[in-house]
Protein backbone atom coordinates (compact mmCIF):
# COMPACT_ATOMS: atom_id res chain seq x y z
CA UNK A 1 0.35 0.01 4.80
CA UNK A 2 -2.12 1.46 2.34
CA UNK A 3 -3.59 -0.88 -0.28
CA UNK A 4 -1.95 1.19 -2.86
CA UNK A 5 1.78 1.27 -1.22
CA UNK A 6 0.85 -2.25 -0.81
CA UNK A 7 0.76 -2.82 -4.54
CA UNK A 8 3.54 -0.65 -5.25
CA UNK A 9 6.01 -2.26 -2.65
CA UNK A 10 4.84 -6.35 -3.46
CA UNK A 11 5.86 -5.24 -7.25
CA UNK A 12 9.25 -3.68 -6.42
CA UNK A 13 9.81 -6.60 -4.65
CA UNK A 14 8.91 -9.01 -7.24
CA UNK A 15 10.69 -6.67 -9.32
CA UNK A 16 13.85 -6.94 -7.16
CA UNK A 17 13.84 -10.62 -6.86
CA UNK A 18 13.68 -10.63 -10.95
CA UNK A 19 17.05 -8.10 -11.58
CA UNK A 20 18.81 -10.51 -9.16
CA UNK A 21 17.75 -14.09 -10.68
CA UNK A 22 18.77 -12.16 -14.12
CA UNK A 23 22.27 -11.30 -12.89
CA UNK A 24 22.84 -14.75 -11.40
CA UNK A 25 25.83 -16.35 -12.32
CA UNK A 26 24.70 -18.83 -15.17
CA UNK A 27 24.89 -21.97 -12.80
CA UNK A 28 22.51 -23.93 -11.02
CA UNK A 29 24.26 -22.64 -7.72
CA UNK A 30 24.10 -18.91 -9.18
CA UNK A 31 20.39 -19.39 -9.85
CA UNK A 32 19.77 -20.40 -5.79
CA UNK A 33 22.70 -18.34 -4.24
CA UNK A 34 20.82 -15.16 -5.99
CA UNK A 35 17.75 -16.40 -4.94
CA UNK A 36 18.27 -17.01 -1.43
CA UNK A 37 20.16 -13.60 -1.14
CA UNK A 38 17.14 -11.50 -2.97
CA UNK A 39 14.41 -13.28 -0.23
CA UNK A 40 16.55 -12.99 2.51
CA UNK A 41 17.13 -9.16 1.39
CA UNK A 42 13.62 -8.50 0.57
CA UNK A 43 12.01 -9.79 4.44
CA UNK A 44 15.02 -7.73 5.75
CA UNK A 45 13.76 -4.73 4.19
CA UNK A 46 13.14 -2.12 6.15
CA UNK A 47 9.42 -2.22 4.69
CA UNK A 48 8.55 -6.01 5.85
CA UNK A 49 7.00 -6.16 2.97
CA UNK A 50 6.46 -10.26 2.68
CA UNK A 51 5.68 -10.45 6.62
CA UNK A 52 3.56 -7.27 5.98
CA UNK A 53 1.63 -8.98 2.66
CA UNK A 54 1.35 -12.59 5.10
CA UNK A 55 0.11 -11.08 8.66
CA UNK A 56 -2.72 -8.59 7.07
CA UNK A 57 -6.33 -9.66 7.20
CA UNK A 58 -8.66 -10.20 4.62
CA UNK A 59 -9.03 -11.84 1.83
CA UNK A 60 -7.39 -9.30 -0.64
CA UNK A 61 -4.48 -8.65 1.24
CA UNK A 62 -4.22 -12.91 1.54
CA UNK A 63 -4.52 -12.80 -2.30
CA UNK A 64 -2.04 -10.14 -3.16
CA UNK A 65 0.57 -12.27 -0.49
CA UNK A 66 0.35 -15.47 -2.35
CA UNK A 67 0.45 -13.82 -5.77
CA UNK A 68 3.73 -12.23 -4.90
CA UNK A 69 5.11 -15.61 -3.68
CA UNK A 70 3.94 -17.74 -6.61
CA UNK A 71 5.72 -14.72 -8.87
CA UNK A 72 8.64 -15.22 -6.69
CA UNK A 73 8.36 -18.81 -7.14
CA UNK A 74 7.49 -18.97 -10.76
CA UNK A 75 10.77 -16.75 -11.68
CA UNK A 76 13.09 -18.85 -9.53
CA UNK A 77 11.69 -21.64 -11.90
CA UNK A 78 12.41 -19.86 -14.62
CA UNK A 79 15.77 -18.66 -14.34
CA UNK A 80 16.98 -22.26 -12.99
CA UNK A 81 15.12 -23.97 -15.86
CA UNK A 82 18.58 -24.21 -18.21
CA UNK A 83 20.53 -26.20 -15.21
CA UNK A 84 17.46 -28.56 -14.51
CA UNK A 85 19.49 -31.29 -15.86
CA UNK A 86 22.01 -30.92 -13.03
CA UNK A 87 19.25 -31.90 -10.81
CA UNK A 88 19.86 -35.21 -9.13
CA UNK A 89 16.66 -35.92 -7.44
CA UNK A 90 14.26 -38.42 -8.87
CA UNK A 91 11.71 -35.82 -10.07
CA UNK A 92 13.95 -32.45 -10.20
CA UNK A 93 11.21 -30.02 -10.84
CA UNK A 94 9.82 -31.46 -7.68
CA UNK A 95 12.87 -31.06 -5.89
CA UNK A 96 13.30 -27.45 -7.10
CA UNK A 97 9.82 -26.70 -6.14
CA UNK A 98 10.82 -27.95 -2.36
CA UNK A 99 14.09 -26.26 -2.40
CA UNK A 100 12.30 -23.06 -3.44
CA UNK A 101 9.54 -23.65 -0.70
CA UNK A 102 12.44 -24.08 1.99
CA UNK A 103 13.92 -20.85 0.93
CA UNK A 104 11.12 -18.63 0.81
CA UNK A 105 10.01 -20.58 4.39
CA UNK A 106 13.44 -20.02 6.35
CA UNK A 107 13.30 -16.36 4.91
CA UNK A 108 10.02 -16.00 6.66
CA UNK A 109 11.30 -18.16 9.53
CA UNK A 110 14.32 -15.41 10.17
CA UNK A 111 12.07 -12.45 9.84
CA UNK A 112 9.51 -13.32 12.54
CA UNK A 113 12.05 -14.55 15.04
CA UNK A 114 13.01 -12.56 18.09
CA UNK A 115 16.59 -13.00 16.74
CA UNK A 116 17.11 -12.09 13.28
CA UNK A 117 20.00 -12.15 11.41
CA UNK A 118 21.05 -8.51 11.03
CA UNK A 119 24.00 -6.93 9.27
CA UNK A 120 25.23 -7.05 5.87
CA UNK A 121 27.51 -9.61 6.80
CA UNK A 122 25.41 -12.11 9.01
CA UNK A 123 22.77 -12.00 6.27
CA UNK A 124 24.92 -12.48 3.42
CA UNK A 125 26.35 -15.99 5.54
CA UNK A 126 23.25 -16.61 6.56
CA UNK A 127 21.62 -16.70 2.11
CA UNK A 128 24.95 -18.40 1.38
CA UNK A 129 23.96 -21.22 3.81
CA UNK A 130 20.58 -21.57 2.47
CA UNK A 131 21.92 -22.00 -1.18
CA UNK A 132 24.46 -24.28 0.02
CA UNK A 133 22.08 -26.70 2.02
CA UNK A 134 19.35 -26.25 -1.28
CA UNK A 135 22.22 -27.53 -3.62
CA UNK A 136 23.56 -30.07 -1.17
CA UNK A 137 19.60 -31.42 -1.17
CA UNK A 138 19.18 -31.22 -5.04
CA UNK A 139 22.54 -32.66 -5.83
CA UNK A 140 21.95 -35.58 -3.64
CA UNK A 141 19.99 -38.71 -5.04
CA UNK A 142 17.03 -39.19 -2.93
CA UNK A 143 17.09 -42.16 -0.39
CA UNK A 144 14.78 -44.12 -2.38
CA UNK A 145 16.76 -43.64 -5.50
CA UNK A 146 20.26 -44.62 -4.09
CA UNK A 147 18.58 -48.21 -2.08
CA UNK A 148 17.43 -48.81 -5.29
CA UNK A 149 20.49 -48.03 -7.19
């Protein structure tokens, strides 16, 4: 991939992950559901561009992949920001920050395996399980918070 289709592709992507954050439902579960669909869609993409941005060499290529993830990152923040509150962890920006990092991570996880999910449907179950098990973590006091409780 050319530096410049490199460019182009990391900001439709960021691009893509923004329209779908903006047409979550307005819900804490919205927020991560559209989240974990946009990744999941945007590793699938015929273009691998994330796996693309994370296996090239150098040190501008390196760059470029962990400027697109911390824009990913920074507008999943962002669009969950209103529903912090819902939060139950101990430190819930924290615990967003995790539940973003697990995300992103099982998105890359799924496109390097041998054994990707594939198909509309298998990926769609697949971004519906990561949002559940992300709200199932950040609705759930952390262990040291309920002993102490």
């Amino acid at each position: 991939m050319s530096l410049f289709l490199t460019a182009v592709s990391t900001a439709s992507e960021v691009l893509y992950v923004a329209e779908r954050l903006r047409a979550a439902e307005p819900s804490l579960t919205g927020v991560l559901d559209a989240y974990a669909h946009a990744l999941l869609q945007s590793f699938a993409d015929s273009t691998n561009l994330f796996p693309e941005l994370l296996r090239v060499r150098g040190t501008k290529s390196l760059d470029r992949g962990a400027r697109t993830i911390t824009a990913v990152h920074r507008l999943l923040l962002e669009a969950a920001a209103p529903y912090v509150g819902e939060i139950r962890r101990r430190d819930p920006e924290a615990a967003l920050d995790t539940a973003a990092r697990a995300i992103l991570g099982a998105c890359f996880h799924n496109s390097v395996r041998p054994d990707p999910m594939t198909g509309e449907a298998a990926q769609r179950r697949y971004a519906d399980e990561l949002g559940d098990m992300a709200m199932a973590y950040l609705l759930t006091p952390g262990r040291r918070d309920s002993a102490h409780a």
